[in-house]
C-alpha atoms as a PDB file:
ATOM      1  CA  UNK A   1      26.960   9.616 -59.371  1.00  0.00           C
ATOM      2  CA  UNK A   2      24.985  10.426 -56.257  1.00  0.00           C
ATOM      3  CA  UNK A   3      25.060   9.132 -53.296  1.00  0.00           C
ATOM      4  CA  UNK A   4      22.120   8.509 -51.216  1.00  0.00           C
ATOM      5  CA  UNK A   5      22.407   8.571 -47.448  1.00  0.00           C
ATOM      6  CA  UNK A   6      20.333   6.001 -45.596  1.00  0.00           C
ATOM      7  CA  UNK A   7      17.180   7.083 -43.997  1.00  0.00           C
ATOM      8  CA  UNK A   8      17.838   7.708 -40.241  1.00  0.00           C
ATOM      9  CA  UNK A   9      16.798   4.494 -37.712  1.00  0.00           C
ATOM     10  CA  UNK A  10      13.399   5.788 -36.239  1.00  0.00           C
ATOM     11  CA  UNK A  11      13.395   6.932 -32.687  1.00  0.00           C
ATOM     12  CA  UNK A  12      12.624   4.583 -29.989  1.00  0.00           C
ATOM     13  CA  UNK A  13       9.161   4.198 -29.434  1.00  0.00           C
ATOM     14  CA  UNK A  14       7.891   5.122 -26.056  1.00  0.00           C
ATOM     15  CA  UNK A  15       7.338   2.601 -23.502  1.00  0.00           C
ATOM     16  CA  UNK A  16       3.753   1.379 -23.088  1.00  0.00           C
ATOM     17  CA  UNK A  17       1.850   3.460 -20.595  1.00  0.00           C
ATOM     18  CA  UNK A  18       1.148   1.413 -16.785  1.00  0.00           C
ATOM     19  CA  UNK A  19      -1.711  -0.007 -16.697  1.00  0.00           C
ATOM     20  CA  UNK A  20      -4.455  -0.424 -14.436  1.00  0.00           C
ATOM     21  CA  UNK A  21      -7.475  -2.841 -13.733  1.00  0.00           C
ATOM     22  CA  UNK A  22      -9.511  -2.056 -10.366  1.00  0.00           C
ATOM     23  CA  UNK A  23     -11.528  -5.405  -9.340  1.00  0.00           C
ATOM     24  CA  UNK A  24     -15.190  -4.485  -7.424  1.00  0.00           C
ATOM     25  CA  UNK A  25     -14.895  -7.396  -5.102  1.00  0.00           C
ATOM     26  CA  UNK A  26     -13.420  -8.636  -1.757  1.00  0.00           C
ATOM     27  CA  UNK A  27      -9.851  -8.508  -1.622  1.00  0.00           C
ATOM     28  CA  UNK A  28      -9.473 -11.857   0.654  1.00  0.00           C
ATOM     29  CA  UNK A  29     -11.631 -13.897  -1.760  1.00  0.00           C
ATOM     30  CA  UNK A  30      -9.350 -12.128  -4.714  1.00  0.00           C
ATOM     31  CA  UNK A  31      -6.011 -13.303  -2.888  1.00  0.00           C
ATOM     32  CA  UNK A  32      -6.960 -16.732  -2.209  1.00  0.00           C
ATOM     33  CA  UNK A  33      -8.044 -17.325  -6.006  1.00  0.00           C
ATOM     34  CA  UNK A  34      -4.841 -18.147  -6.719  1.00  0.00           C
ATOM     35  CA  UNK A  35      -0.740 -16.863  -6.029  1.00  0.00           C
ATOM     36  CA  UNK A  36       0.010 -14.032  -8.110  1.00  0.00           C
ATOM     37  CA  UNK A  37       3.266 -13.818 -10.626  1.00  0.00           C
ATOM     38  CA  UNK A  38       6.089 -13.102  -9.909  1.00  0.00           C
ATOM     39  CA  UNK A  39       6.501  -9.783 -11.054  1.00  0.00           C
ATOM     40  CA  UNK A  40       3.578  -8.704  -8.530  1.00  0.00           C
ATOM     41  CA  UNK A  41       3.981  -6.500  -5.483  1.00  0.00           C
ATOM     42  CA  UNK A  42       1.705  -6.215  -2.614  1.00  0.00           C
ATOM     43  CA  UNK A  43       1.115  -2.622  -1.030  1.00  0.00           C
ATOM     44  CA  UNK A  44      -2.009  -2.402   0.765  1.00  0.00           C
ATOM     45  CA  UNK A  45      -3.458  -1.397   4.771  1.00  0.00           C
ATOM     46  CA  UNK A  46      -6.138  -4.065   5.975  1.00  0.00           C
ATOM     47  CA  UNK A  47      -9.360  -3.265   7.152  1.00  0.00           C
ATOM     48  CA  UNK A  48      -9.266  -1.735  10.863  1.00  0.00           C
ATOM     49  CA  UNK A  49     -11.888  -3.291  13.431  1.00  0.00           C
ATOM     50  CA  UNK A  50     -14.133  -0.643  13.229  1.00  0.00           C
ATOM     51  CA  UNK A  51     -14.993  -1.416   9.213  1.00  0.00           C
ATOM     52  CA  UNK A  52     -15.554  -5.081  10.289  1.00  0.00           C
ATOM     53  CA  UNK A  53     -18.061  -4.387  13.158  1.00  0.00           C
ATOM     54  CA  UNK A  54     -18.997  -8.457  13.339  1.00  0.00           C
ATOM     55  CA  UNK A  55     -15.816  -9.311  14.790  1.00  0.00           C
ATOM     56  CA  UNK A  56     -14.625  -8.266  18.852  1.00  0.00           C
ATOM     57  CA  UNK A  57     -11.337  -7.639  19.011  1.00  0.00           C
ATOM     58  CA  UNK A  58      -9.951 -10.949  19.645  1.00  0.00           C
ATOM     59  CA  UNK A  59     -11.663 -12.037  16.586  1.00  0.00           C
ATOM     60  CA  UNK A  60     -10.435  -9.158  14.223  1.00  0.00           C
ATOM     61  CA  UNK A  61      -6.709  -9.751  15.761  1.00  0.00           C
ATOM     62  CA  UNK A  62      -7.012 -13.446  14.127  1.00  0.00           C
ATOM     63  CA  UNK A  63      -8.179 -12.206  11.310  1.00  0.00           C
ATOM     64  CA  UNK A  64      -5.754  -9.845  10.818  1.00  0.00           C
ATOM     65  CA  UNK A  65      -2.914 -12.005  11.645  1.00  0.00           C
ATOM     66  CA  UNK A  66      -4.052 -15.004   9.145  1.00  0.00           C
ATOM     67  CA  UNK A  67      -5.073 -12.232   6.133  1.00  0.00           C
ATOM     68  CA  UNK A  68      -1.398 -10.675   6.539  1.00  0.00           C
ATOM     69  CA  UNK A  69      -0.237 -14.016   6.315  1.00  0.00           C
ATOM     70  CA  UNK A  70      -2.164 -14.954   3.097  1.00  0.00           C
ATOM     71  CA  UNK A  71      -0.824 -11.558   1.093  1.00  0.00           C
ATOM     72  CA  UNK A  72       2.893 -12.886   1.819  1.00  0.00           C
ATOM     73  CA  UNK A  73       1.860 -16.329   0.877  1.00  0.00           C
ATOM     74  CA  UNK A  74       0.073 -15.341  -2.383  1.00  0.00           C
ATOM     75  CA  UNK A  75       3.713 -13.669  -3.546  1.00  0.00           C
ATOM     76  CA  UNK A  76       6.339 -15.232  -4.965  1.00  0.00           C
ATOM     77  CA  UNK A  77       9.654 -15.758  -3.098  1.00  0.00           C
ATOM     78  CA  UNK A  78      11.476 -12.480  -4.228  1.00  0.00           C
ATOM     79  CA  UNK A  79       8.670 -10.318  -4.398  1.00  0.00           C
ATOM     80  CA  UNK A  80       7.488  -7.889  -1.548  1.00  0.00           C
ATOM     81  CA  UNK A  81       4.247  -7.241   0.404  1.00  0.00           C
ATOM     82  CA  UNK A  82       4.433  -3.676   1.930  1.00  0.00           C
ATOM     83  CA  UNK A  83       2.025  -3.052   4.864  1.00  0.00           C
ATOM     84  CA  UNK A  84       0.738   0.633   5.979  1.00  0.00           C
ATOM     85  CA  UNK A  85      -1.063   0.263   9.204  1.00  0.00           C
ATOM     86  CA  UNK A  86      -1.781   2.783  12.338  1.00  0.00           C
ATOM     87  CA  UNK A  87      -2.360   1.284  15.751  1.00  0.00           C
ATOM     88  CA  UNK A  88      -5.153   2.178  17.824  1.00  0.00           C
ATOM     89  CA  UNK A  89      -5.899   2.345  21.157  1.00  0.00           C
ATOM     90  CA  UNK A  90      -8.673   0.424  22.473  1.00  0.00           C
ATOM     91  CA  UNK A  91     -10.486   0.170  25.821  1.00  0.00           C
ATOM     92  CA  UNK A  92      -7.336   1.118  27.499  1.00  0.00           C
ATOM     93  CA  UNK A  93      -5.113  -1.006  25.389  1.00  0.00           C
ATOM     94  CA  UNK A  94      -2.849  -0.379  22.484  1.00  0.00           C
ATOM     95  CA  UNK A  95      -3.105  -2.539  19.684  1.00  0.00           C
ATOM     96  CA  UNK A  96      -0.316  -2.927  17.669  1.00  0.00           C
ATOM     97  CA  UNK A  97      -1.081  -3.493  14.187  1.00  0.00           C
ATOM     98  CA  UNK A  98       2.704  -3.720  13.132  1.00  0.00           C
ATOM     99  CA  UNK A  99       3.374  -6.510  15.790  1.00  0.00           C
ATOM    100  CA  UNK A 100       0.172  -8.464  13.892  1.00  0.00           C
ATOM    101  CA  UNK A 101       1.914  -8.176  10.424  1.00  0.00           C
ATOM    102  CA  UNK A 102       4.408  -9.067  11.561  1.00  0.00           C
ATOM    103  CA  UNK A 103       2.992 -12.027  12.841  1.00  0.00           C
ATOM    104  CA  UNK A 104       1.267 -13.434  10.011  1.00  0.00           C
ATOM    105  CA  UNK A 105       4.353 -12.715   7.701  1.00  0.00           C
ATOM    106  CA  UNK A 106       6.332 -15.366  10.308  1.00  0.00           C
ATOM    107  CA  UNK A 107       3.823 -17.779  10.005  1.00  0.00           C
ATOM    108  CA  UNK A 108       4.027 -17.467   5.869  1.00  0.00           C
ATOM    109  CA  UNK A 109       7.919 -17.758   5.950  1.00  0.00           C
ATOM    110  CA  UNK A 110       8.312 -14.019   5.427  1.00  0.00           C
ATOM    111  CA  UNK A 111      11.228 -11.984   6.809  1.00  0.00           C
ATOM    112  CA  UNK A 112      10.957  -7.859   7.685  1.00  0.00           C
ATOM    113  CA  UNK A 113      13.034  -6.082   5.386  1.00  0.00           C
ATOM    114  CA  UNK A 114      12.564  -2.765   6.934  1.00  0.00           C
ATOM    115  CA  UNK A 115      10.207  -1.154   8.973  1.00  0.00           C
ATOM    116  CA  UNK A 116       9.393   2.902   8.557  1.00  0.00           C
ATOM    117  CA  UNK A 117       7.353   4.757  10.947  1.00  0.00           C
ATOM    118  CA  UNK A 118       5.475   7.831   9.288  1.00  0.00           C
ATOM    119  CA  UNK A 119       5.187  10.914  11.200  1.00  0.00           C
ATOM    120  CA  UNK A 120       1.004  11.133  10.854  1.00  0.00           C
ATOM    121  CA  UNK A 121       0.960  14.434  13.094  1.00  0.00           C
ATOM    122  CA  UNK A 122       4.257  16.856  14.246  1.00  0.00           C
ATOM    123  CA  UNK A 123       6.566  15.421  17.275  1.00  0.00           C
ATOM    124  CA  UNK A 124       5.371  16.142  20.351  1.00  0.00           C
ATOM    125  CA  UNK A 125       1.643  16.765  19.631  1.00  0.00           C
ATOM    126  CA  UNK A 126      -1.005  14.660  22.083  1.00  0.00           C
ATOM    127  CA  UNK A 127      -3.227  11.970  20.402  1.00  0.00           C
ATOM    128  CA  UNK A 128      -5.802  10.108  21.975  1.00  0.00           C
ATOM    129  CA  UNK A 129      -7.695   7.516  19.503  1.00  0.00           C
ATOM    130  CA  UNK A 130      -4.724   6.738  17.787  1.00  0.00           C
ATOM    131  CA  UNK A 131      -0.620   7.274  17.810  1.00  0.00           C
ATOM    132  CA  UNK A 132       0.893   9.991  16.220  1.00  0.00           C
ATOM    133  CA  UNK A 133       2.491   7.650  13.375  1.00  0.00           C
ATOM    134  CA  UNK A 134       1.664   4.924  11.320  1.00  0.00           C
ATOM    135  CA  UNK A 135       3.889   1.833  10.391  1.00  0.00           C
ATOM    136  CA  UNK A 136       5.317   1.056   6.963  1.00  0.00           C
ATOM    137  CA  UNK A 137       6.568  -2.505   6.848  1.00  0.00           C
ATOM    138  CA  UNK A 138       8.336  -4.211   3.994  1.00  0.00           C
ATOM    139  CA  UNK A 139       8.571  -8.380   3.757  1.00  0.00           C
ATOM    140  CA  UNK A 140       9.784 -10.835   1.873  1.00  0.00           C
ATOM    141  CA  UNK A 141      10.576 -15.201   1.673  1.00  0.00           C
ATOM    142  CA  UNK A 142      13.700 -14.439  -0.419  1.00  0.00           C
ATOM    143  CA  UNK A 143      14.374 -10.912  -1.449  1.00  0.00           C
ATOM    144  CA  UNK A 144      17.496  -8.912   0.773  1.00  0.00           C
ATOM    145  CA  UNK A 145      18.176  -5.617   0.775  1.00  0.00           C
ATOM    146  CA  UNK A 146      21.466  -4.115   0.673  1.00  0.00           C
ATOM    147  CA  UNK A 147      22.507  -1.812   3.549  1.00  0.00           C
ATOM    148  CA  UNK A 148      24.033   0.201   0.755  1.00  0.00           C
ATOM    149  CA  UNK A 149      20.597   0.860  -0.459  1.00  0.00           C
ATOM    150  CA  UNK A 150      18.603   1.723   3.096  1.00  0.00           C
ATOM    151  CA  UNK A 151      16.676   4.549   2.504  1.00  0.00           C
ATOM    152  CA  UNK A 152      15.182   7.241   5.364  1.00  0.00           C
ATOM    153  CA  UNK A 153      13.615   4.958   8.301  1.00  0.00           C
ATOM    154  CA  UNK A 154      10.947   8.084   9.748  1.00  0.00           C
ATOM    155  CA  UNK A 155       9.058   9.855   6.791  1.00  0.00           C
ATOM    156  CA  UNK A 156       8.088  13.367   8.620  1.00  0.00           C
ATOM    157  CA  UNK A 157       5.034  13.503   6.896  1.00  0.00           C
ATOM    158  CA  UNK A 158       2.270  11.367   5.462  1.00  0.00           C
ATOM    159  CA  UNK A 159       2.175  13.683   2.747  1.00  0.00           C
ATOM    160  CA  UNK A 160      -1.091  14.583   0.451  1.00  0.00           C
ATOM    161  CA  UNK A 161      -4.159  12.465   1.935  1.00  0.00           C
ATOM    162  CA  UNK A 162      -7.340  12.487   0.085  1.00  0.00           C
ATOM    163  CA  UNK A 163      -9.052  12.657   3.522  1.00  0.00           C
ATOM    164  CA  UNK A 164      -7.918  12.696   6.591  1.00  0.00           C
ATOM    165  CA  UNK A 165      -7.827   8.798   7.315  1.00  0.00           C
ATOM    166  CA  UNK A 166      -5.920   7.997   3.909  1.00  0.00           C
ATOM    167  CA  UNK A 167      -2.677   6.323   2.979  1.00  0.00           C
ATOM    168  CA  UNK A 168      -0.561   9.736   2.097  1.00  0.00           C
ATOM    169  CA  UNK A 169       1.192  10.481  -0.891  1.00  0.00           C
ATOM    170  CA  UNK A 170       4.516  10.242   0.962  1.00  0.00           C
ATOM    171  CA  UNK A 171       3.962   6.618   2.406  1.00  0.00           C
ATOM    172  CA  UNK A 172       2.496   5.583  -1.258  1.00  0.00           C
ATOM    173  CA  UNK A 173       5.451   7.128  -2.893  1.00  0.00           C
ATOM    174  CA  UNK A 174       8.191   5.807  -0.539  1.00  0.00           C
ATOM    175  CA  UNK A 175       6.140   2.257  -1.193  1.00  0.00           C
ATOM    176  CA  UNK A 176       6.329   2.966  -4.855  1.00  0.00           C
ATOM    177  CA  UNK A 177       9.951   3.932  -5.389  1.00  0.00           C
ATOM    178  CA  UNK A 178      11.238   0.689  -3.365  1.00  0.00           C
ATOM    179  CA  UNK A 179       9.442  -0.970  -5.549  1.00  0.00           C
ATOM    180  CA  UNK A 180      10.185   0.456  -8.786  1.00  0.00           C
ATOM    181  CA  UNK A 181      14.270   0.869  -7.990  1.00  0.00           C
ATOM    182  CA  UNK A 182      14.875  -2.160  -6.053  1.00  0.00           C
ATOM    183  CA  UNK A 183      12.838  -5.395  -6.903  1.00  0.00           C
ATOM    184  CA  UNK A 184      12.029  -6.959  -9.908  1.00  0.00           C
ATOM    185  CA  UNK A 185       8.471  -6.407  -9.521  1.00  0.00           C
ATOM    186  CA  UNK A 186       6.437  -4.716 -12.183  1.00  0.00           C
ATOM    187  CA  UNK A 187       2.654  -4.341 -11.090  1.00  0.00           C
ATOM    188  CA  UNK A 188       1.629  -3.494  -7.295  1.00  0.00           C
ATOM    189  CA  UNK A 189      -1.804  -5.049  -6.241  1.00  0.00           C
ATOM    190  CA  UNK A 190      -3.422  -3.387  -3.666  1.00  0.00           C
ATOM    191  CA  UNK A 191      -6.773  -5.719  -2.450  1.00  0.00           C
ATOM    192  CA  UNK A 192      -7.774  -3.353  -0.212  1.00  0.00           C
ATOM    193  CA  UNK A 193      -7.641  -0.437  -2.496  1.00  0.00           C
ATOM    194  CA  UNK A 194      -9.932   2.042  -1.347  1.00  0.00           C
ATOM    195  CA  UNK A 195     -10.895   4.866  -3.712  1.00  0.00           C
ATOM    196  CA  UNK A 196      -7.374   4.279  -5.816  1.00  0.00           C
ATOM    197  CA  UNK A 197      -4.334   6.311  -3.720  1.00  0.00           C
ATOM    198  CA  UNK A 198      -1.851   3.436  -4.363  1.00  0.00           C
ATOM    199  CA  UNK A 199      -3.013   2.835  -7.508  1.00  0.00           C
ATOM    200  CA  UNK A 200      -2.631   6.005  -8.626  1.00  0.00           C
ATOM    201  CA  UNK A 201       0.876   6.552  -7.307  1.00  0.00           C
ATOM    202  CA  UNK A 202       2.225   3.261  -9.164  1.00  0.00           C
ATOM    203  CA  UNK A 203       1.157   4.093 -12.274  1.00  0.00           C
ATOM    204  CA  UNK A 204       2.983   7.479 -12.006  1.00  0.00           C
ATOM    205  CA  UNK A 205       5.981   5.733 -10.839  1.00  0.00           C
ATOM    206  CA  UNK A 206       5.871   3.637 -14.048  1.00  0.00           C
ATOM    207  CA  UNK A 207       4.119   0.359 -12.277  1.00  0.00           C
ATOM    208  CA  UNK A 208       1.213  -0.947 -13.750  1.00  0.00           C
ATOM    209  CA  UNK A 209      -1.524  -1.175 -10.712  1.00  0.00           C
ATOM    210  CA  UNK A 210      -4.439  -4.139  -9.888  1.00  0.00           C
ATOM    211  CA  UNK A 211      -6.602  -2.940  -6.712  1.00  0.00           C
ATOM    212  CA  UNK A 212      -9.636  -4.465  -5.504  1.00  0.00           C
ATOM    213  CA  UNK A 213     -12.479  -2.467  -3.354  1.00  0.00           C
ATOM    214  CA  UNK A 214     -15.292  -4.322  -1.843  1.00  0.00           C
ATOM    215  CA  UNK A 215     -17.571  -0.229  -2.263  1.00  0.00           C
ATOM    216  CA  UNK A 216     -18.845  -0.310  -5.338  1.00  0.00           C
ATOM    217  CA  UNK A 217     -18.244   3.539  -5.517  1.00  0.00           C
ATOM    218  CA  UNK A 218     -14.722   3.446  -4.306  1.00  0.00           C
ATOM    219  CA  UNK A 219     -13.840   0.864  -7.080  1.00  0.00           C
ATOM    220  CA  UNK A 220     -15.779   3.050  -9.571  1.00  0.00           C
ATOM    221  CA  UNK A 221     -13.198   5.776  -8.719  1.00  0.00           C
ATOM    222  CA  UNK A 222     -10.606   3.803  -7.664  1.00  0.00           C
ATOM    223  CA  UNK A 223     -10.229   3.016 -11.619  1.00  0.00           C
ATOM    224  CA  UNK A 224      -9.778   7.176 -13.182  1.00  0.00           C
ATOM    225  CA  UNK A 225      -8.095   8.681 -10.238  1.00  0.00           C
ATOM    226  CA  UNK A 226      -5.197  10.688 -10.730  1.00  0.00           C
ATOM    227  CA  UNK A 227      -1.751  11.422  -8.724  1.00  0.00           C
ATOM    228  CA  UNK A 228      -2.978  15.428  -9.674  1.00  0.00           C
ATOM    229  CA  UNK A 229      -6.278  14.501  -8.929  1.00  0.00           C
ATOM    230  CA  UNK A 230      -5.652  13.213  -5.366  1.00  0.00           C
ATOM    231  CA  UNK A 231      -3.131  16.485  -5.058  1.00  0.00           C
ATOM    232  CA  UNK A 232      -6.034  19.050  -5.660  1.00  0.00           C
ATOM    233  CA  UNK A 233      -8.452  17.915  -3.862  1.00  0.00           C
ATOM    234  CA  UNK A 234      -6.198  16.647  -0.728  1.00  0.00           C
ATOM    235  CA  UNK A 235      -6.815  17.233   2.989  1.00  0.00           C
ATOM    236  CA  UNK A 236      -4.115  18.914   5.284  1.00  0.00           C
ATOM    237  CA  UNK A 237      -3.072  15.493   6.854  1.00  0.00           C
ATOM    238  CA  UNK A 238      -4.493  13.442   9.484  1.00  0.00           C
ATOM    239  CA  UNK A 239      -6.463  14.709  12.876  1.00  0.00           C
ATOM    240  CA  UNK A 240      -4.737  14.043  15.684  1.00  0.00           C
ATOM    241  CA  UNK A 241      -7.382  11.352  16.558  1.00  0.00           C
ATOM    242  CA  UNK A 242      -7.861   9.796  12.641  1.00  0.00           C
ATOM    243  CA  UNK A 243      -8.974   6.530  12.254  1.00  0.00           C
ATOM    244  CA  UNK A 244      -8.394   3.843  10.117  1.00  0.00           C
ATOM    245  CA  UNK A 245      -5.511   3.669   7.248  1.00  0.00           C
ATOM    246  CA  UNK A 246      -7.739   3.207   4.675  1.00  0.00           C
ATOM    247  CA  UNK A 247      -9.372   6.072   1.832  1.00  0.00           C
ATOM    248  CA  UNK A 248     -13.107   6.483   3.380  1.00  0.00           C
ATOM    249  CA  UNK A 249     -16.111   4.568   5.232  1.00  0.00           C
ATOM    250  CA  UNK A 250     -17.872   1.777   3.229  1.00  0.00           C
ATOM    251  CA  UNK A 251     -20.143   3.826   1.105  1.00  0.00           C
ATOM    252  CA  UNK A 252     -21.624   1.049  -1.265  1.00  0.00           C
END
C-alpha cells in the first residue's frame, strides 16, 4: 500500500504593500478634524514665514507655536510627532524654529525625546539667510526612549533633496527608521507634505503614509512619487543660503 505524503503548507503570503492616501487640502484644517489613531506618527516641517506672507513675524511665531502644539495634541499618548525645521535669520535676528516646537509641544503635554541637528552644508562653511543645519526633533506625552537605543545625534548630511530647500533623504530616513524600529506606530502623516519626500520614504521603510498639500500640483505628485524617483532627479544639497524646509514654492 502507498503512502501519500501530505501536500506541503503553502508559503507565507507576503505582507500587504504600505499604503498611501495624499489629501489636497490644508493640513491645519486636516489636524483639527479630529485626533488621529494610535498607530499614527507625525513627521512633517511647518510652513516658514515667507510661504505665509499675511502674517509679520510676531504673528507667524504664534502661529507656529499653537500649530506645533495641535500636531502633538492630535497624537495619541505613545505615539511621536517628529519636527524638521531650519532657523532663519531675520532683520538681524535669529529665529529659532526648534525653540518654537518646542514650545508648543510644552503647552500640549509633550516631552523632547531627542533632538538631531542635520549638517545642511559642510562644517565651517559661511551662511547668511539661514544656519548651516537644520533641527530634527522627536516628542512625545508618554513614549521613552531607551538610552540603549540612542542613535547618531548630528546627521552629516541632509542627504538626496529633490531641490535645494527639501527635507533630505537622510533626515526622512533617520525619521522613518525611529519610527519603524522603535514605536508602535504604523502610518506617518505628514500635513504639510509638499510634493511627497516623507511619504515616499515611509512607504519604503514599510509604513503606510497619509500627507496633505494645500498645491494642488504638489498633492497631484505627492501621491506617485518614488524613493528612486526623488534619487534621480535630486539636487546636490542645500545652498548655503536655502530657504524654507519644505519641497517647493506654492505652485497651485
Amino acid at each position: 500500500m502507498s503512502i501519500t505524503s501530505p501536500d506541503p503548507p503553502p508559503p507565507p503570503s507576503a505582507p500587504p504593500a504600505p499604503t498611501r492616501h495624499v489629501e489636497h487640502g490644508d493640513g491645519v484644517a486636516f489636524l483639527r478634524r479630529a485626533s488621529l489613531p494610535a498607530d499614527h506618527a507625525i513627521v512633517t516641517s511647518l510652513p516658514d514665514i515667507s510661504e505665509m506672507p499675511g502674517l509679520d513675524a510676531a504673528a507667524w511665531s504664534a502661529w507656529f507655536v499653537d500649530t506645533a502644539a495641535l500636531v502633538c495634541r492630535q497624537l495619541a499618548d505613545d505615539a511621536v510627532a517628529v519636527f524638521y525645521q531650519t532657523d532663519i535669520k531675520r532683520d538681524g535676528r535669529w529665529i529659532d524654529k526648534g525653540y518654537l516646537v518646542q514650545r508648543g509641544a510644552e503647552a500640549a503635554g509633550s516631552h523632547l525625546l531627542w533632538h538631531k541637528l542635520v549638517c545642511r552644508v559642510p562644517p565651517g562653511v559661511i551662511t547668511m539667510g539661514r544656519p548651516a543645519y537644520a533641527h530634527l526633533l522627536a516628542f512625545s506625552r508618554a513614549l521613552r526612549v531607551s538610552p540603549g537605543r540612542s542613535t547618531a545625534d548630528v546627521l552629516p548630511s541632509t542627504g538626496a533633496m529633490t531641490w535645494s530647500r527639501a527635507m533630505g533623504l537622510a533626515a526622512c530616513e533617520a525619521a522613518a527608521r525611529f519610527v519603524r524600529e522603535q514605536t508602535a506606530c504604523t502610518t506617518i502623516v505628514d500635513p504639510f507634505c509638499g510634493v511627497g519626500t516623507m511619504l515616499a520614504v515611509a512607504n519604503a521603510h514599510g509604513l503606510d503614509a497619509v500627507g496633505v498639500e494645500l498645491a494642488k500640483k504638489r498633492a497631484r505628485r505627492a501621491r506617485v512619487i518614488t524613493l528612486e524617483a526623488i534619487r534621480a532627479e535630486a539636487a546636490p544639497g542645500p545652498a548655503p543660503d536655502g530657504g524654507d524646509d519644505r519641497d517647493g514654492p506654492r505652485d497651485d
